[in-house]
Protein backbone atom coordinates (compact mmCIF):
# COMPACT_ATOMS: atom_id res chain seq x y z
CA UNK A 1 0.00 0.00 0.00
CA UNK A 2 1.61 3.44 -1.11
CA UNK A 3 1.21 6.30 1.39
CA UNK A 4 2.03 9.16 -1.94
CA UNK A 5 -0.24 11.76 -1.98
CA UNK A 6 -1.77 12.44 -5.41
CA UNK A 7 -2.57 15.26 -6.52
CA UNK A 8 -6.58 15.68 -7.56
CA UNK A 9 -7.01 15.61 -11.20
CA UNK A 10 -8.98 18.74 -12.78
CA UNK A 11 -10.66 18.90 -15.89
CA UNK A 12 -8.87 21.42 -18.24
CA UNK A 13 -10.38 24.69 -18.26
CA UNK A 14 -10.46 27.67 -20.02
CA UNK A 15 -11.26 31.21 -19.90
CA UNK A 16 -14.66 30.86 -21.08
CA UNK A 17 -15.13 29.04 -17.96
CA UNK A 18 -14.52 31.23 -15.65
CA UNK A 19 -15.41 34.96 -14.58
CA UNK A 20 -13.28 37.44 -12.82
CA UNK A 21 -14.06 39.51 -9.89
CA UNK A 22 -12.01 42.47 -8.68
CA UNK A 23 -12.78 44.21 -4.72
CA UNK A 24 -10.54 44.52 -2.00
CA UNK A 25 -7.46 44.99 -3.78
CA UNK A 26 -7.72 41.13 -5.36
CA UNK A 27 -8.73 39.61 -8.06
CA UNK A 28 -10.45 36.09 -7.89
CA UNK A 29 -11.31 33.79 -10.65
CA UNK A 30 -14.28 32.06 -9.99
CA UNK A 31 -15.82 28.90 -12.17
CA UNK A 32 -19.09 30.62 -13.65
CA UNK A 33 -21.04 27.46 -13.35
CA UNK A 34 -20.26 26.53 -9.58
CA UNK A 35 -19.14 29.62 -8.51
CA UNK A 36 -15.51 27.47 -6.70
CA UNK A 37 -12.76 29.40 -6.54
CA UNK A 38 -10.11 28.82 -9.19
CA UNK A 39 -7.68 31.27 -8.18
CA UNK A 40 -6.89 34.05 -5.75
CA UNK A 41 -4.89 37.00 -6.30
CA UNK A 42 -3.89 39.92 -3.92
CA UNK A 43 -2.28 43.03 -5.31
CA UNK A 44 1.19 43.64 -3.25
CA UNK A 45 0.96 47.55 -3.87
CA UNK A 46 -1.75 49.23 -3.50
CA UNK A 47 -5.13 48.76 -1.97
CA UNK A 48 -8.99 49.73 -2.42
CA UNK A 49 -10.96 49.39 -5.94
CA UNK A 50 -9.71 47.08 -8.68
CA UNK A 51 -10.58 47.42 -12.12
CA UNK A 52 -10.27 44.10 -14.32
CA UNK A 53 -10.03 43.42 -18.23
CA UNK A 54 -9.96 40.01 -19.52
CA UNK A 55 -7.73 40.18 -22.82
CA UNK A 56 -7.51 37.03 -24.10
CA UNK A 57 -5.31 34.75 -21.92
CA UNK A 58 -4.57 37.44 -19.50
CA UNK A 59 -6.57 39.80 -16.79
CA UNK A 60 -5.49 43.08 -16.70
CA UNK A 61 -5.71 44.63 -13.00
CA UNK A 62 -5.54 48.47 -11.97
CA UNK A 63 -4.95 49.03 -8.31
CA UNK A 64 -4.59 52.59 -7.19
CA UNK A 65 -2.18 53.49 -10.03
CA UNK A 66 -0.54 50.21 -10.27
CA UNK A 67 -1.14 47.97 -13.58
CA UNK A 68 -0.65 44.28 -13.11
CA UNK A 69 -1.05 41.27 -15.90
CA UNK A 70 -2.29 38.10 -14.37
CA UNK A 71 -2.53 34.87 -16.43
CA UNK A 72 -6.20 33.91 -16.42
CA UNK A 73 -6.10 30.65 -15.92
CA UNK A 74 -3.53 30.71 -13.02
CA UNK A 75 -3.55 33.76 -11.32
CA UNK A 76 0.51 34.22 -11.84
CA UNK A 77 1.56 37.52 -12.44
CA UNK A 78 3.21 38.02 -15.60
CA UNK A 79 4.08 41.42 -14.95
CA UNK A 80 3.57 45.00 -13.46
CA UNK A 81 3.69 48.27 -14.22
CA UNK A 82 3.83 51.25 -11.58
CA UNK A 83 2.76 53.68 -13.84
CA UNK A 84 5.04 56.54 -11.76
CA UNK A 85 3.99 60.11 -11.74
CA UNK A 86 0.76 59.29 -13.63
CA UNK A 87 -1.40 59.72 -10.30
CA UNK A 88 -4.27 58.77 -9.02
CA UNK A 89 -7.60 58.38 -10.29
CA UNK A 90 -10.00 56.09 -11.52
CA UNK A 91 -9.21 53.81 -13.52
CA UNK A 92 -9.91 53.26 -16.98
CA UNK A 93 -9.00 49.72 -19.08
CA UNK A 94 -10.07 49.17 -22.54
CA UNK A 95 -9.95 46.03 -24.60
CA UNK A 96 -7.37 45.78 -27.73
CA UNK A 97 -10.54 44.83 -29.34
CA UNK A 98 -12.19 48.32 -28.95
CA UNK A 99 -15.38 46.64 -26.91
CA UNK A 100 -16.23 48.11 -23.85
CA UNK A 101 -19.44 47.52 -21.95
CA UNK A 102 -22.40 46.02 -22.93
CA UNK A 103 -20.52 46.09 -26.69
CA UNK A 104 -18.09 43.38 -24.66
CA UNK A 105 -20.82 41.53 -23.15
CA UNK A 106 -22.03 40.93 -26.68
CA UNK A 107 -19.08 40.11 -27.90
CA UNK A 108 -18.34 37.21 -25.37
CA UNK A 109 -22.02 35.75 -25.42
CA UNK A 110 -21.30 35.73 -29.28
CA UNK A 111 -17.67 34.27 -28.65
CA UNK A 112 -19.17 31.46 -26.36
CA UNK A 113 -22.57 30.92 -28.33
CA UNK A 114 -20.06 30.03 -31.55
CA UNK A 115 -18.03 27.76 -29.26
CA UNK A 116 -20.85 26.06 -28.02
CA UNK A 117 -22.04 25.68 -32.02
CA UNK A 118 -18.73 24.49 -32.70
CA UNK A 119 -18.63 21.59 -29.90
CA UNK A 120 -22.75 20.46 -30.58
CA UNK A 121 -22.65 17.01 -32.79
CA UNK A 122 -26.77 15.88 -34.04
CA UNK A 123 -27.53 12.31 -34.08
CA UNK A 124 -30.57 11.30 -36.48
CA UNK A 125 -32.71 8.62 -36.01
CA UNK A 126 -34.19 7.38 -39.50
CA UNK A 127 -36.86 4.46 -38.90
C-alpha cells in the first residue's frame, strides 16, 4: 500500500469558464457554473478598488495606479507596471478589441454561443 499523496485531477479549463471579480485589492477567478474558486490574487501595492479586463489569456488589474497582468487561468503575475507620476484616479481599461461595456458583453455571449455551435454534434434517427 503506497502512502504518496496524489494530486486531484482537474478537468482542463479555459477562460470561457470562468469569470473574474475584482474588490478589495484582489482579483479572484471564480468557475461561472459553480461559482468554486479557481484562483486568488492579492495586489502587493496598492489597496482599495480594482478594475479588471480580460484580454484574451490574460486579466489586466488596476490598483490605485498600479497595472498588473495576471494569467487567467492561473492567477501568476506576468508582470507590473507602476505607472510613476501618472497619479491617481480612476481607472480606466479598454480592450485591444475596442469593446467596452455592454458592446463586450455581446461580444463574449457571441464568442461562447459560436463555441458552443462548434462543440454540438446531431444524431438522427431514421426508422
Amino acid at each position: 500500500m503506497s502512502n504518496a499523496f496524489q494530486t486531484p485531477v482537474r478537468e482542463e479549463i479555459s477562460v470561457l469558464d470562468l469569470m473574474y471579480v475584482g474588490f478589495n485589492s484582489r482579483v479572484v477567478a471564480l468557475e461561472r457554473d459553480t461559482g468554486e474558486i479557481v484562483w486568488d490574487w492579492k495586489s502587493p501595492k496598492g489597496s482599495g478598488f480594482v478594475a479588471t479586463l480580460l484580454d484574451g489569456d490574460r486579466v489586466i488589474a488596476s490598483v490605485q495606479g498600479y497595472m498588473y497582468c495576471l494569467d487567467a487561468l492561473t492567477g501568476d503575475e506576468l508582470w507590473t507596471n507602476p505607472l510613476t507620476g501618472m497619479g491617481l484616479g480612476v481607472p480606466s481599461l479598454t480592450s485591444i478589441y475596442g469593446n467596452s461595456g455592454s458592446a463586450a458583453a455581446a461580444a463574449l455571449i457571441a464568442q461562447n454561443q459560436q463555441a458552443q455551435q462548434q462543440t454540438v454534434t446531431h444524431t438522427t434517427v431514421t426508422s
